[in-house]
C-alpha atoms as a PDB file:
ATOM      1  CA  UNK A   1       0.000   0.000   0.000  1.00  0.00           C
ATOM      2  CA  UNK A   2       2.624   2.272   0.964  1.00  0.00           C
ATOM      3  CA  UNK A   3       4.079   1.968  -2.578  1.00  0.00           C
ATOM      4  CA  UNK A   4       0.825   2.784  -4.665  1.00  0.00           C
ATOM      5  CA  UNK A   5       0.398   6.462  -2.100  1.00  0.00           C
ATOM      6  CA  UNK A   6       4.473   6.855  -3.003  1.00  0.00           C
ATOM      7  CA  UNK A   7       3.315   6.791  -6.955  1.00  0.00           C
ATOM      8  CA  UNK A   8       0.726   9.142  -6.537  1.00  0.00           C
ATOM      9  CA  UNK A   9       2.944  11.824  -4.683  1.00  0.00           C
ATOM     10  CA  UNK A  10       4.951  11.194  -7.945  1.00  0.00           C
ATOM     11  CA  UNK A  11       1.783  11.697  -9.838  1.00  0.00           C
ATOM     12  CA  UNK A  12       0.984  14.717  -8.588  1.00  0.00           C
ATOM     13  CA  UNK A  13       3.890  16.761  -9.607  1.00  0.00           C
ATOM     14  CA  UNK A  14       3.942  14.633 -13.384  1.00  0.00           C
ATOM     15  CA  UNK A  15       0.499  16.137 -13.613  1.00  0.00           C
ATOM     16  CA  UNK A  16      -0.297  18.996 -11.890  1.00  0.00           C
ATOM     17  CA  UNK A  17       2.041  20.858 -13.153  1.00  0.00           C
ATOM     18  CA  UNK A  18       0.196  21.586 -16.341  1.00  0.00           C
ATOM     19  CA  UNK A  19      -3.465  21.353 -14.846  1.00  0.00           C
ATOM     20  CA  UNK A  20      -5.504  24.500 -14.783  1.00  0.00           C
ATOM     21  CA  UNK A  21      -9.489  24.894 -14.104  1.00  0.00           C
ATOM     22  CA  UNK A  22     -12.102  27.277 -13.538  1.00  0.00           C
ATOM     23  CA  UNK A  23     -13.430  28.582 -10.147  1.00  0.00           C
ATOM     24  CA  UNK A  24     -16.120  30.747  -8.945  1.00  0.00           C
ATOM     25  CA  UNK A  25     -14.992  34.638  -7.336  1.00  0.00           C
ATOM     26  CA  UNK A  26     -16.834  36.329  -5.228  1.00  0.00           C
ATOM     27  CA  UNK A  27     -18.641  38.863  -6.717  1.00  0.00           C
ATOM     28  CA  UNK A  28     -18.599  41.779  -4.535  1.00  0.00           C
ATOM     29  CA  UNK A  29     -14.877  41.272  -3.733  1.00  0.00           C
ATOM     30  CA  UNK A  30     -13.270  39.745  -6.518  1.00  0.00           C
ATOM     31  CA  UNK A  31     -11.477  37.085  -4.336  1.00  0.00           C
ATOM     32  CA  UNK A  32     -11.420  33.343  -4.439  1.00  0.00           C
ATOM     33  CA  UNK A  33     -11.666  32.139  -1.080  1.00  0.00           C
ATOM     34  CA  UNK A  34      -9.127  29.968   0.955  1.00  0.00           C
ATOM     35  CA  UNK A  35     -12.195  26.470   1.088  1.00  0.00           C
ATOM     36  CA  UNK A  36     -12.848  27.158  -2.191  1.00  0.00           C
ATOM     37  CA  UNK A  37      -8.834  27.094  -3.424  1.00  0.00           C
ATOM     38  CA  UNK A  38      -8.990  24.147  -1.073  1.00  0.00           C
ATOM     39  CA  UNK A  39     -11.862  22.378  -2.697  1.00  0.00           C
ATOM     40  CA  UNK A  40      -9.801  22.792  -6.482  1.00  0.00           C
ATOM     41  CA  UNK A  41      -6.530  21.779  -5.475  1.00  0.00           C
ATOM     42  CA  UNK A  42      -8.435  18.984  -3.899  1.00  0.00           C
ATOM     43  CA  UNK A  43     -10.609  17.762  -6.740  1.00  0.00           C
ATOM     44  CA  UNK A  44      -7.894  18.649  -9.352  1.00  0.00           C
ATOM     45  CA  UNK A  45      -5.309  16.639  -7.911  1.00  0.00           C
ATOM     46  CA  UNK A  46      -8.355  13.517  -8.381  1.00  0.00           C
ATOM     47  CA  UNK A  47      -9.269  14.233 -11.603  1.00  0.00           C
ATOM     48  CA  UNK A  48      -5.883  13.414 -12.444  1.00  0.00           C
ATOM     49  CA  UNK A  49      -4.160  11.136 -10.311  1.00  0.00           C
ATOM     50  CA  UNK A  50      -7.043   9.083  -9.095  1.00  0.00           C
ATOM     51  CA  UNK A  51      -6.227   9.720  -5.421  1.00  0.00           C
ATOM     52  CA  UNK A  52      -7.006  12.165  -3.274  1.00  0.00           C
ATOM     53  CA  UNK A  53      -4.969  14.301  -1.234  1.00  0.00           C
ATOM     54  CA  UNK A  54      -4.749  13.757   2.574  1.00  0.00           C
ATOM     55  CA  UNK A  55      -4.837  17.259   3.111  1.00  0.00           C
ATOM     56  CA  UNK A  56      -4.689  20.974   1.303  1.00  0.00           C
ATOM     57  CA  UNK A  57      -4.264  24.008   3.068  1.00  0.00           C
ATOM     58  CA  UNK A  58      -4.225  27.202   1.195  1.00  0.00           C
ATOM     59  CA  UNK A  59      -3.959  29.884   3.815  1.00  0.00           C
ATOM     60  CA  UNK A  60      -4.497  33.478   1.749  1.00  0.00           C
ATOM     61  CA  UNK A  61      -7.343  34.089  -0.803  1.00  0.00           C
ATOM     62  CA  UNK A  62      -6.502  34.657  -4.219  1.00  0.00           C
ATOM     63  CA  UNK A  63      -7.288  37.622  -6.351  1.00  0.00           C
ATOM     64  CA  UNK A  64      -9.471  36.761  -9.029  1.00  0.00           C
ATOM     65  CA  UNK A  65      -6.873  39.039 -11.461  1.00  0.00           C
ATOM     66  CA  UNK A  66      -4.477  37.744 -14.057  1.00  0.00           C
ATOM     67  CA  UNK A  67      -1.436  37.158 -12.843  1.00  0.00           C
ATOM     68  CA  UNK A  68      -2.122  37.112  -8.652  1.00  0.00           C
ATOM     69  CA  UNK A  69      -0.926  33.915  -7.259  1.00  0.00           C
ATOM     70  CA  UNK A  70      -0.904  32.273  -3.828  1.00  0.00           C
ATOM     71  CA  UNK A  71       0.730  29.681  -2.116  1.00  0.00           C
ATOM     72  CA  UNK A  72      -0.942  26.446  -0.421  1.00  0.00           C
ATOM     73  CA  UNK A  73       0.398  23.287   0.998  1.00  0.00           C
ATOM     74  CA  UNK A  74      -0.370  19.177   0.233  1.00  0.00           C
ATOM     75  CA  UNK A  75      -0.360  16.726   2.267  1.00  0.00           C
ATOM     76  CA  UNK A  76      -0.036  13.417   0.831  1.00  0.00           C
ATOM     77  CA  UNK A  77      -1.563   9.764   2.822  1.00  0.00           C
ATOM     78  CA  UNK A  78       2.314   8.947   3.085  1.00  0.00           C
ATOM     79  CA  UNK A  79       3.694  12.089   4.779  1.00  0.00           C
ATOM     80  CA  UNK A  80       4.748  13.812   2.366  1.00  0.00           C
ATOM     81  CA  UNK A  81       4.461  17.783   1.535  1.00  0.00           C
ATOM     82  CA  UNK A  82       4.277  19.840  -1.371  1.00  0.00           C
ATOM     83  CA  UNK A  83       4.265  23.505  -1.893  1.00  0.00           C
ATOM     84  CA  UNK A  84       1.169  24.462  -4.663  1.00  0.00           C
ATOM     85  CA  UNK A  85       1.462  27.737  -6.640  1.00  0.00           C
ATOM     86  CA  UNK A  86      -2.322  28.353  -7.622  1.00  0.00           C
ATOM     87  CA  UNK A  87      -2.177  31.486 -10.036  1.00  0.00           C
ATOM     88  CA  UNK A  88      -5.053  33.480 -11.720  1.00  0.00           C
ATOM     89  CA  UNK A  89      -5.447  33.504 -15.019  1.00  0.00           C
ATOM     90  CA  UNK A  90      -8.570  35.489 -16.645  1.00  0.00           C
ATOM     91  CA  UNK A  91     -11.544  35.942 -15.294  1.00  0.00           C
ATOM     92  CA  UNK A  92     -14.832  35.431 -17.734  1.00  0.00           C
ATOM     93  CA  UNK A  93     -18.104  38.164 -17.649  1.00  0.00           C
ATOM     94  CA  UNK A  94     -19.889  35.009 -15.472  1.00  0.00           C
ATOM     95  CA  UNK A  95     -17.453  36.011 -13.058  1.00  0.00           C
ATOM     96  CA  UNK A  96     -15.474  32.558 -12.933  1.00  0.00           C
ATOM     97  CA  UNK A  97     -11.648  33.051 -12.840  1.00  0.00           C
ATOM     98  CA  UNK A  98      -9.341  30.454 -14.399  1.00  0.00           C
ATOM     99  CA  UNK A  99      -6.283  29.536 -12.037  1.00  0.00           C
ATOM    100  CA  UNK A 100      -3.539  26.972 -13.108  1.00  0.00           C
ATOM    101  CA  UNK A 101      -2.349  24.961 -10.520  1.00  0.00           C
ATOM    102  CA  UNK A 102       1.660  24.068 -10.254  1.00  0.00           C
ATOM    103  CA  UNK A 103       2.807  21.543  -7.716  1.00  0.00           C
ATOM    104  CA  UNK A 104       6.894  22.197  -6.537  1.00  0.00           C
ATOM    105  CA  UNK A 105       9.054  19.317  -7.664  1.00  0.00           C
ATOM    106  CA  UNK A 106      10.624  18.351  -4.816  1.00  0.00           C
ATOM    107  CA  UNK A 107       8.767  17.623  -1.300  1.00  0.00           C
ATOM    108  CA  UNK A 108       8.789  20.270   1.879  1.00  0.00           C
END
């Protein structure tokens, strides 16, 4: 078992890397909240690696304007850490902003 959660820490930083998807703002302040960054990060990382994280903290909003970015952490089942750079890319008239998603390459 430990082997397979060992893969998909591998996985995530194969695959992430390149991932981006589209999240809601808030539409008085422009922001994308720190559950909802969560909630991404979170489902992203499933969509493509078939696992999901243990854990993802992102501690700051994001700005819902091209080019802001934040920083988050996750936690894999198997200890392991990554730092997340979740950037914003354009926002739509529906008020959804597009964010990539980049995963470090080397564990915390």
């Amino acid at each position: 078992m430990r082997g397979r959660a060992s893969l998909a820490s591998v996985g995530v930083v194969a695959v992430l890397s390149l991932s981006a998807c589209t999240v809601e703002a808030g539409a008085s302040d422009d922001v994308i909240r720190t559950g909802e960054l969560e909630k991404q990060v979170d489902r992203s990382l499933t969509e493509k690696v078939g696992e999901s994280p243990k854990k993802v903290d992102c501690p700051d909003p994001l700005r819902a304007k091209k080019g802001a970015h934040t920083r988050c952490t996750l936690s894999t089942h198997d200890g392991l850490r990554f730092g997340v750079t979740v950037t914003a890319g354009r926002t739509g008239d529906d008020g959804r902003a597009h964010v990539d998603i980049e995963v470090d390459q080397e564990p915390q």
